[in-house]
Each structure stands twice: as structure tokens, then as C-alpha cells.
Protein backbone atom coordinates (compact mmCIF):
# COMPACT_ATOMS: atom_id res chain seq x y z
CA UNK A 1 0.00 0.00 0.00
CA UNK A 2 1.50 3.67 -0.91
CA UNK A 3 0.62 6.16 1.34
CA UNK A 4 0.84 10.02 -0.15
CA UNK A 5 3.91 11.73 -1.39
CA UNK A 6 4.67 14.61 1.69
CA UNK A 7 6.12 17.86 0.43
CA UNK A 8 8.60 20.36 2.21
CA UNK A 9 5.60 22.77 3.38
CA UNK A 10 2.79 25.01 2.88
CA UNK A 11 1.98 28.70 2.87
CA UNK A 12 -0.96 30.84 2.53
CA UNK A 13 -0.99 32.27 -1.12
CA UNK A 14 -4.48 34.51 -1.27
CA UNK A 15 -6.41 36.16 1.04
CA UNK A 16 -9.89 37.70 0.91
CA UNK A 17 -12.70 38.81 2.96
CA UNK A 18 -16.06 39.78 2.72
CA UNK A 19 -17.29 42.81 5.20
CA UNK A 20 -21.35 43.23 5.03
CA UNK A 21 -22.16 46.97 3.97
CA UNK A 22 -24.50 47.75 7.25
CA UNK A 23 -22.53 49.86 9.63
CA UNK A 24 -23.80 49.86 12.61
CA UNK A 25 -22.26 52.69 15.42
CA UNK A 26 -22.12 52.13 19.04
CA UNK A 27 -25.05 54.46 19.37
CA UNK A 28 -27.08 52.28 17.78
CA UNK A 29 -26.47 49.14 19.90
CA UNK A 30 -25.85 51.51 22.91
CA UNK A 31 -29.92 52.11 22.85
CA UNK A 32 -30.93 48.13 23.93
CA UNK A 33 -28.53 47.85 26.78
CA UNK A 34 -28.67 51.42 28.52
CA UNK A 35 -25.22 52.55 27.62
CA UNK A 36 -23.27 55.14 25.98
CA UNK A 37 -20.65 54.74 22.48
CA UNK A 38 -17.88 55.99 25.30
CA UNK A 39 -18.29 53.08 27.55
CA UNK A 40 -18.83 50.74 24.65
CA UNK A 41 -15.33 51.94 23.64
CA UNK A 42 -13.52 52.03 27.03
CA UNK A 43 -14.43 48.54 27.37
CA UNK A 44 -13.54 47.48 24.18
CA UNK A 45 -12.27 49.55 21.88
CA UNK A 46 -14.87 49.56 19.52
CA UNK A 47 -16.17 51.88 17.54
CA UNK A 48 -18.34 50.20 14.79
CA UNK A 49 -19.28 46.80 13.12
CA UNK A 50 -21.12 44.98 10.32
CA UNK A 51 -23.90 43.45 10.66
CA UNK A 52 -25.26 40.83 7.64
CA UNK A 53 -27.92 41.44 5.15
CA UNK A 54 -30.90 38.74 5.09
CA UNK A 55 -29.52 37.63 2.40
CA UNK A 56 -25.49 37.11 3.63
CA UNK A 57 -25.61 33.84 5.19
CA UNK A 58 -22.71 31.92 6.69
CA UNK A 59 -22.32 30.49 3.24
CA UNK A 60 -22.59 33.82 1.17
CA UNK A 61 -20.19 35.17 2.84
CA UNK A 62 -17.66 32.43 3.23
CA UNK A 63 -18.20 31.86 -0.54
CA UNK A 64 -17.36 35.66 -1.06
CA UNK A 65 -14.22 35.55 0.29
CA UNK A 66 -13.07 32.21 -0.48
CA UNK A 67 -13.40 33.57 -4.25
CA UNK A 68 -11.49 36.60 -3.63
CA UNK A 69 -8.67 34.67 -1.94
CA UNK A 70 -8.81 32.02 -4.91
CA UNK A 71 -8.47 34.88 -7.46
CA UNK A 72 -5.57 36.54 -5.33
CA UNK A 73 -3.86 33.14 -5.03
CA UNK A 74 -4.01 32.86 -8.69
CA UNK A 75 -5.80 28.98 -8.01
CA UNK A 76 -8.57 27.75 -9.88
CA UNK A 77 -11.91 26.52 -8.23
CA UNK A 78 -11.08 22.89 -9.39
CA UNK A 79 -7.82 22.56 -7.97
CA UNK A 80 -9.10 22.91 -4.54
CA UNK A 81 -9.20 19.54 -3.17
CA UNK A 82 -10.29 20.79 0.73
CA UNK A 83 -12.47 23.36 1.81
CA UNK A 84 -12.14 23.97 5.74
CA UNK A 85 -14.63 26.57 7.26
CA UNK A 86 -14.56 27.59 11.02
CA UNK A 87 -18.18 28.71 12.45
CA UNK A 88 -19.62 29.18 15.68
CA UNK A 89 -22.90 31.22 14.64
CA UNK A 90 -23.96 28.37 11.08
CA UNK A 91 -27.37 27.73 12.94
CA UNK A 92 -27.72 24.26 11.52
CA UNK A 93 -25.70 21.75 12.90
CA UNK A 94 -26.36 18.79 9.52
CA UNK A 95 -25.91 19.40 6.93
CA UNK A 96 -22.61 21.19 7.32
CA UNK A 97 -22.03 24.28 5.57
CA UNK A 98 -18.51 24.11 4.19
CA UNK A 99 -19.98 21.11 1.12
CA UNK A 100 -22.28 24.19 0.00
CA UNK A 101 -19.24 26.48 0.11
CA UNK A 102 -17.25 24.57 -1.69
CA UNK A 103 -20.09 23.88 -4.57
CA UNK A 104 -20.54 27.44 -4.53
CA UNK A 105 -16.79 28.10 -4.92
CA UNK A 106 -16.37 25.68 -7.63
CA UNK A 107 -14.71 23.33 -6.13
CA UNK A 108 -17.22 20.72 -6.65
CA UNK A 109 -15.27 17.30 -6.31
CA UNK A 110 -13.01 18.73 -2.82
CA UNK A 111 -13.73 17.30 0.59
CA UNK A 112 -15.01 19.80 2.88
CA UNK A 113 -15.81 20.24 6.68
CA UNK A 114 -16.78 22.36 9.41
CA UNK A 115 -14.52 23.00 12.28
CA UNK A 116 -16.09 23.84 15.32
CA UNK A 117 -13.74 25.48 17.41
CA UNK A 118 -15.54 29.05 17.57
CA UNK A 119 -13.13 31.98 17.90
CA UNK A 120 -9.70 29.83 17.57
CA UNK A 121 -11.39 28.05 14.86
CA UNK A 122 -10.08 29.89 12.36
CA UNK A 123 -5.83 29.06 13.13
CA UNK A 124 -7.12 25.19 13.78
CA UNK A 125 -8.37 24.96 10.43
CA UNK A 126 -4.90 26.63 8.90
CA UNK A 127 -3.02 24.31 11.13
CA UNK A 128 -4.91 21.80 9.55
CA UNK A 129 -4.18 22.77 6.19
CA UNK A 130 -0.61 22.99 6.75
CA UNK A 131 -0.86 19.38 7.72
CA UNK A 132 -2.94 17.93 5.06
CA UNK A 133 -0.52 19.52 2.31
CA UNK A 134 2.74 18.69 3.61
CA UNK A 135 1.17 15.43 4.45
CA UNK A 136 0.47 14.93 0.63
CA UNK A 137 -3.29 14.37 1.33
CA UNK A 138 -4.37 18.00 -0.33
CA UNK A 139 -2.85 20.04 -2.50
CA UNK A 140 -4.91 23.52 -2.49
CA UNK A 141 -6.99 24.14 0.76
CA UNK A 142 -9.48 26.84 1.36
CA UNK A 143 -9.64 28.02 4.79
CA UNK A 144 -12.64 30.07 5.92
CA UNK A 145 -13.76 31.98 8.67
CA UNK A 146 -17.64 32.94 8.48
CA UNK A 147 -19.62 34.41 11.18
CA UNK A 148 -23.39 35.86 11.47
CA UNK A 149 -22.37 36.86 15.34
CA UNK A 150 -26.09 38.82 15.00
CA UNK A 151 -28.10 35.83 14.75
CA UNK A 152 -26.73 34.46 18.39
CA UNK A 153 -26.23 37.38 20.34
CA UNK A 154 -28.95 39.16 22.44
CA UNK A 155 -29.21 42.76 21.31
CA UNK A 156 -30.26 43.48 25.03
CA UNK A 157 -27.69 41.72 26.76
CA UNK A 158 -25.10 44.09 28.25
CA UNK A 159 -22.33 41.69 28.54
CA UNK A 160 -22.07 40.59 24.39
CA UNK A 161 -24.24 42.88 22.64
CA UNK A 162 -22.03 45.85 21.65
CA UNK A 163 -18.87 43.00 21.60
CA UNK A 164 -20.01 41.34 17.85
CA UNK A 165 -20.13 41.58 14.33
CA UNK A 166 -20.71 39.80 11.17
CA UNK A 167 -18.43 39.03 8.31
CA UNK A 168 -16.06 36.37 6.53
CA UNK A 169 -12.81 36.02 5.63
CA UNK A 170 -10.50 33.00 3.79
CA UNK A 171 -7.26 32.06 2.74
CA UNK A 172 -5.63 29.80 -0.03
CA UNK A 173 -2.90 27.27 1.55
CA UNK A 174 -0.85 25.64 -1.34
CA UNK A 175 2.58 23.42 -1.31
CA UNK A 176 5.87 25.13 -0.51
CA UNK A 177 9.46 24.31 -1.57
CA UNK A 178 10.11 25.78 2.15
CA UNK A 179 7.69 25.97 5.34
CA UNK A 180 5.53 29.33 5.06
CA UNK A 181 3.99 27.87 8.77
CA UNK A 182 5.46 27.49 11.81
CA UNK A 183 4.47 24.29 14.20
CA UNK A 184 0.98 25.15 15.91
CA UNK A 185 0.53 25.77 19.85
CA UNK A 186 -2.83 24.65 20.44
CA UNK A 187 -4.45 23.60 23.91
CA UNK A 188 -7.91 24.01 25.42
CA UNK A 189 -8.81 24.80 29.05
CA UNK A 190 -12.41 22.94 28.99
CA UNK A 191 -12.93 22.91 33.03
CA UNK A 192 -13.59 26.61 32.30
CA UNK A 193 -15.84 26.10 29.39
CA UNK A 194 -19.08 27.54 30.99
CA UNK A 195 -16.95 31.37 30.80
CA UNK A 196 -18.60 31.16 26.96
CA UNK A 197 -21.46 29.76 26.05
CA UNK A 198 -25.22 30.05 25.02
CA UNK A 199 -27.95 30.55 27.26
CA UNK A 200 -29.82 27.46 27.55
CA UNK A 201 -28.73 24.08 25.46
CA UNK A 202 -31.20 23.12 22.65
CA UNK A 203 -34.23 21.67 23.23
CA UNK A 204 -34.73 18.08 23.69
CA UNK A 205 -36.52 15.62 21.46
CA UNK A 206 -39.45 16.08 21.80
CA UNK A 207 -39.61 18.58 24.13
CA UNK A 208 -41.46 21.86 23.33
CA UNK A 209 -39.85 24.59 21.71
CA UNK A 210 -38.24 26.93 23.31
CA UNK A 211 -36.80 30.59 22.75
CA UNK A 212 -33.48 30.04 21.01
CA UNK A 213 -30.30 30.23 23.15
CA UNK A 214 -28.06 33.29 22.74
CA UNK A 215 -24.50 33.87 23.61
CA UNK A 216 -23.51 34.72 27.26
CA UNK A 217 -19.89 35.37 28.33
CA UNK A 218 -18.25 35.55 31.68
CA UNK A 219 -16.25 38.58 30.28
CA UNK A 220 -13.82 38.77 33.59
CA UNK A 221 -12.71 35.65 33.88
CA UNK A 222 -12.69 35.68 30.10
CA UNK A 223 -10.26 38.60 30.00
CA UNK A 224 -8.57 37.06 32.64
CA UNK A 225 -7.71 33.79 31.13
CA UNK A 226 -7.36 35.46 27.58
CA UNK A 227 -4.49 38.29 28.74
CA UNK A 228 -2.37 34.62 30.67
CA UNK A 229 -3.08 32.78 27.75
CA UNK A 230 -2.25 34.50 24.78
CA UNK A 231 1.02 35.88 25.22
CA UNK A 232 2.11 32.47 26.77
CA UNK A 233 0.74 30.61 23.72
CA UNK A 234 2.17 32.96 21.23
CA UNK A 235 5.64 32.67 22.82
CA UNK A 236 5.94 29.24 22.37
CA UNK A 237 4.67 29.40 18.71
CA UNK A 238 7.91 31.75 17.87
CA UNK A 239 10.19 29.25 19.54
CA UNK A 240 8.27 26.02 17.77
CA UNK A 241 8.92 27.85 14.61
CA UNK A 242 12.62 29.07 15.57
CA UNK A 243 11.62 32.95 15.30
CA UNK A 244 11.67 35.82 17.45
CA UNK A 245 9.52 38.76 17.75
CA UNK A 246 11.87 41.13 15.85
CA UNK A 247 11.74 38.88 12.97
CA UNK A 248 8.11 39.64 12.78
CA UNK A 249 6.16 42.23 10.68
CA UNK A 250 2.51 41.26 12.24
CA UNK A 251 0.96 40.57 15.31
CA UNK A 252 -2.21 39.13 14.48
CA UNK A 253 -4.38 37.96 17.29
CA UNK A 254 -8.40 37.19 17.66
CA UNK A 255 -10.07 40.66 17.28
CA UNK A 256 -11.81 39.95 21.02
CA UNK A 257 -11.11 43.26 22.66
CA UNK A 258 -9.08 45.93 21.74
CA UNK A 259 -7.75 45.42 25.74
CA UNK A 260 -6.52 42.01 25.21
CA UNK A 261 -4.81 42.82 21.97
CA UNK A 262 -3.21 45.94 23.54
CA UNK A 263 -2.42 43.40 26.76
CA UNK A 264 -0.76 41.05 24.77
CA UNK A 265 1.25 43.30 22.54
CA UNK A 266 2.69 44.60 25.80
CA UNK A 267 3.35 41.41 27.04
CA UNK A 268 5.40 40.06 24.07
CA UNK A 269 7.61 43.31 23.94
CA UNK A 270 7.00 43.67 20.20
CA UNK A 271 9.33 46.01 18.44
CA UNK A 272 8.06 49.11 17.23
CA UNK A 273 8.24 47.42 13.41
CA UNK A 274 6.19 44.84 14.39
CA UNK A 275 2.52 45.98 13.37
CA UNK A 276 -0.59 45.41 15.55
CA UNK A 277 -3.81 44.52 14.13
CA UNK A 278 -6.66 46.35 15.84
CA UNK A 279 -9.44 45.95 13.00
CA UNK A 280 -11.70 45.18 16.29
CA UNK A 281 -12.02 48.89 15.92
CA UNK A 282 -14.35 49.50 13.14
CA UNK A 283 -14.95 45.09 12.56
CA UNK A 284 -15.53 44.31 16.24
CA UNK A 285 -15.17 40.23 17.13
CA UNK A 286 -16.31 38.62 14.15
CA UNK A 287 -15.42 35.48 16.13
CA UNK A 288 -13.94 32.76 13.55
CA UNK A 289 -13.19 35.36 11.29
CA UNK A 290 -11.56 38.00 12.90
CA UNK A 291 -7.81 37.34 12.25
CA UNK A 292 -8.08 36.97 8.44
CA UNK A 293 -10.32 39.95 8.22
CA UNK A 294 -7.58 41.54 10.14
CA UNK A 295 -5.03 39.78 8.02
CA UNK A 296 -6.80 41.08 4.42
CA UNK A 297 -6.69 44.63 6.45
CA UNK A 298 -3.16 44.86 7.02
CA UNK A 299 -2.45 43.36 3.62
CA UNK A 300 -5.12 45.29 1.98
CA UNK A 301 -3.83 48.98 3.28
CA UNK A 302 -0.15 48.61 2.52
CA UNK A 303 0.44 48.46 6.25
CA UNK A 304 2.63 44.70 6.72
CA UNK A 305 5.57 43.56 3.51
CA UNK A 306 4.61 40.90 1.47
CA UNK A 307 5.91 37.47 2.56
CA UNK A 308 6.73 39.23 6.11
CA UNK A 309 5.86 37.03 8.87
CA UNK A 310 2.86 37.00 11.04
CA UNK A 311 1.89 35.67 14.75
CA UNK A 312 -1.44 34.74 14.50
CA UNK A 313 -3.66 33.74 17.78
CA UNK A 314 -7.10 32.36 18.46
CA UNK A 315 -8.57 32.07 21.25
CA UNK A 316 -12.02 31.78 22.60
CA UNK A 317 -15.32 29.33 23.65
CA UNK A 318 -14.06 25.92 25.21
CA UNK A 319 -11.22 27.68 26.22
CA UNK A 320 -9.55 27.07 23.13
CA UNK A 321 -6.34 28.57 22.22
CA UNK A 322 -4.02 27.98 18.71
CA UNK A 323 -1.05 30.01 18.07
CA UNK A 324 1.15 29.83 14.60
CA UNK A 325 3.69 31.85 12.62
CA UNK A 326 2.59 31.96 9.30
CA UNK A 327 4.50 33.95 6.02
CA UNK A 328 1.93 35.92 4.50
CA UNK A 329 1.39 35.76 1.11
């Protein structure tokens, strides 16, 4: 029996995103939970987000970007043989989503699957990309983060309501002739998994129907965890890939709060060089999708080199953590 021919490594080669065209200002959410667009952004740092059309599913969206990145990457449709897409907010649990996304894409004859690791989901699913190519098993993967965060939060609830936004971003992972990833740091901290979560579980069968659950957070012990976590995790991804944070030209972590990013930063003594994504600002957490909205951002604006590395982090409901250098494309 032959198993497949591994290559030397992987690296992202497009990038694209999808933003929906409703801004919506902190005034606006500010009115359901009795607060103000200055305490929404001392607590945060944000200042605006998108919020979906009817009509920009989980699928629209990821299929929007995932085109984008597939024309940037210079790869056609039907040489994608793996569609990956990260979700926390895809309301139905069968069928999966990412089968329609890659139809829609034109990828028709790849294997595709949801990973459900909500906020971190995004670096899981590029981790495992990296490992399916240089594995041999694929030879383009599509990586997509899609989230509809308005469809799970409760507009009244003070704790999550002004925290979320909608949107979608992707990335094309092809063969290398030299690793474009570092090793990934993941772990989880699942004793603590009740910090995130919805409201009530799903009804049973059979039972009657009740109101749907919505997304509550624990947001102290949340920080808490998050500001430890982070900079630990993204420490040991620059040793498992042999870097160090002047060799950098991004810091890329889960748009969650602008305070964690700004915690973080601090904590890793980043060089002035060494760029900062804060697309929280006018994106707020788009959950799954944050860091390659915020990747597209940096990329998009001129603000990071081409081929410069990047220190991406996720980290969120479970509590689930993946860290990974990555050269961007």
C-alpha cells in the first residue's frame, strides 16, 4: 500500500474577505442595553461593526471571500481539493455548511468540513491545512472563517451585545518548496468552558420549543484567562517555529477586545516594526473570522511587507487557544 507523497511545506498564497455593507455605530447598539458609544469603547475599543444582510448567510459570505482569496492566489476553483470553514454562529448543525461552500466556490469534487472550534477556529483549520498539504493528502486548501455573530447574540444583553459583528474572511494554503507555517501551539482549558457559552442548550426531542439560546460570556474571567493565555501561547509558537519577535512584521491575534490585543502586545515586547492589528475597531469580534479579516486589512492597506511574517492567535469558547507563525502571502 502507498501512502501520499509529503512535500517540504505550505503557505498561505491569497487572502480575501467579505465585510457586510451595514454599519452599525455604538449608538445604535448603545440604545438596547442602557449605555453610551464611550463606555462601549472604554471597554472594548470599539467603535463600529457589520452586521449581515438577510440575504449574507454563513455560506454567502464564506463563498465571497473564499473567491477573492482564490483569485488573489491565482488557483482555480477545481484545484481545490479541501475546503475547511470555522463557524460558531452556522445555525444548523447537519448538513454542514462548508460542502455548499465549496459547490458554490467551484470546487465541486473537494472534501469539505466544518470545524467547530468558535473563535480559535479559524488558526485550527490553517493548522490543519498545513498538515494535510505537507502530508500529501491535499494540495490547495481553502480556509474560511464565516460568522453571522447577529443571529446568536442578544441585542439586550449588556455583557455581548455591543462586543459582535458579522463578516467572513479565507485564505488559499498551497505546497511550498520551504515551510511558510510554523508548528501550531494549540491547547484548550475545557474545566472553564461555561466562561462562553449560550444561554440554555437546545431543546430536547421532543420537548417543546423553546426561545433560542443566545450567547452569554463571563467577560472577567474571560479577559482574565485570555491576557495569561495568549502571550504564553504565542511565545511558544515563535520558539516552535525558531523565530523571534523582531523577525516579525505582524501581530495578528483574535479581534476579542481591543484590551486584550493591547495586553498582549505589551506582554510580548513587540518592536516598534512589528505591526498590531486592531481591526476590532471598526470590525468588532467577528469570532472565527476575525484574524483573516484583520489579516486582508493589514495586507489590503499597505500596512505589513509581502511574505513578512505574522503571529497569529485564536482564542475563545471551550477555552480554546491555537497560536502559529505563518509567512503571508
Amino acid at each position: 500500500m502507498r501512502g501520499p507523497v509529503a512535500v517540504p511545506g505550505s503557505r498561505i498564497l491569497g487572502v480575501g474577505a467579505h465585510r457586510p455593507a451595514r454599519v452599525v455605530s455604538n449608538a445604535e447598539v448603545a440604545a438596547a442595553i442602557d449605555s453610551s458609544d464611550e463606555w462601549i469603547r472604554r471597554r472594548s475599543g470599539i467603535a463600529t461593526r457589520r452586521f449581515a444582510a438577510p440575504d449574507e448567510s454563513v455560506v454567502e459570505m464564506a463563498t465571497a471571500a473564499s473567491l477573492k482569496a482564490l483569485a488573489q492566489a491565482g488557483v482555480a476553483p477545481d484545484a481545490v481539493d479541501t475546503v475547511l470553514l470555522a463557524s460558531m454562529s452556522q445555525l444548523e448543525q447537519s448538513p454542514p455548511a462548508a460542502p455548499r461552500v465549496a459547490h458554490r466556490i467551484g470546487a465541486r469534487a473537494a472534501g469539505a468540513l466544518d470545524v467547530g472550534a468558535a473563535c480559535a477556529g479559524f488558526v485550527h483549520a490553517l493548522a490543519t491545512a498545513d498538515s494535510l498539504i505537507r502530508s500529501g493528502n491535499s494540495r490547495h486548501v481553502v480556509v474560511v472563517g464565516s460568522e453571522r455573530m447577529s443571529d446568536i447574540v442578544d441585542p439586550t444583553d449588556r455583557g455581548t451585545a455591543f462586543l459582535f459583528g458579522d463578516g467572513a474572511g479565507a485564505v488559499v494554503v498551497g505546497p511550498s518548496a520551504e515551510p511558510g507555517m510554523g508548528p501550531v501551539v494549540w491547547g484548550s482549558a475545557g474545566d472553564r468552558h461555561e466562561a462562553i457559552a449560550h444561554s440554555r442548550p437546545w431543546p430536547a426531542p421532543g420537548a417543546p420549543v423553546a426561545t433560542a439560546p443566545t450567547l452569554r460570556m463571563d467577560g472577567p474571567t474571560v479577559f482574565r484567562w485570555a491576557v495569561a493565555t495568549v502571550p504564553a501561547a504565542a511565545r511558544a509558537a515563535l520558539g516552535a517555529a525558531g523565530v523571534a519577535a523582531a523577525d516579525l512584521a505582524a501581530f495578528v491575534p483574535h479581534q476579542a477586545n481591543l484590551r486584550i490585543v493591547e495586553a498582549a502586545a505589551t506582554a510580548l515586547r513587540l518592536p516598534p516594526h512589528v505591526v498590531v492589528a486592531r481591526d476590532i475597531v471598526r470590525t468588532a469580534n467577528t469570532s472565527a473570522a476575525s484574524i483573516p479579516l484583520a489579516m486582508e486589512e493589514l495586507l489590503a492597506r499597505g500596512a505589513v511587507p509581502r511574505r513578512g511574517l505574522a503571529l497569529l492567535v485564536g482564542f475563545g469558547a471551550g477555552l480554546g487557544h491555537a497560536a502559529q507563525v505563518v509567512a503571508l502571502p
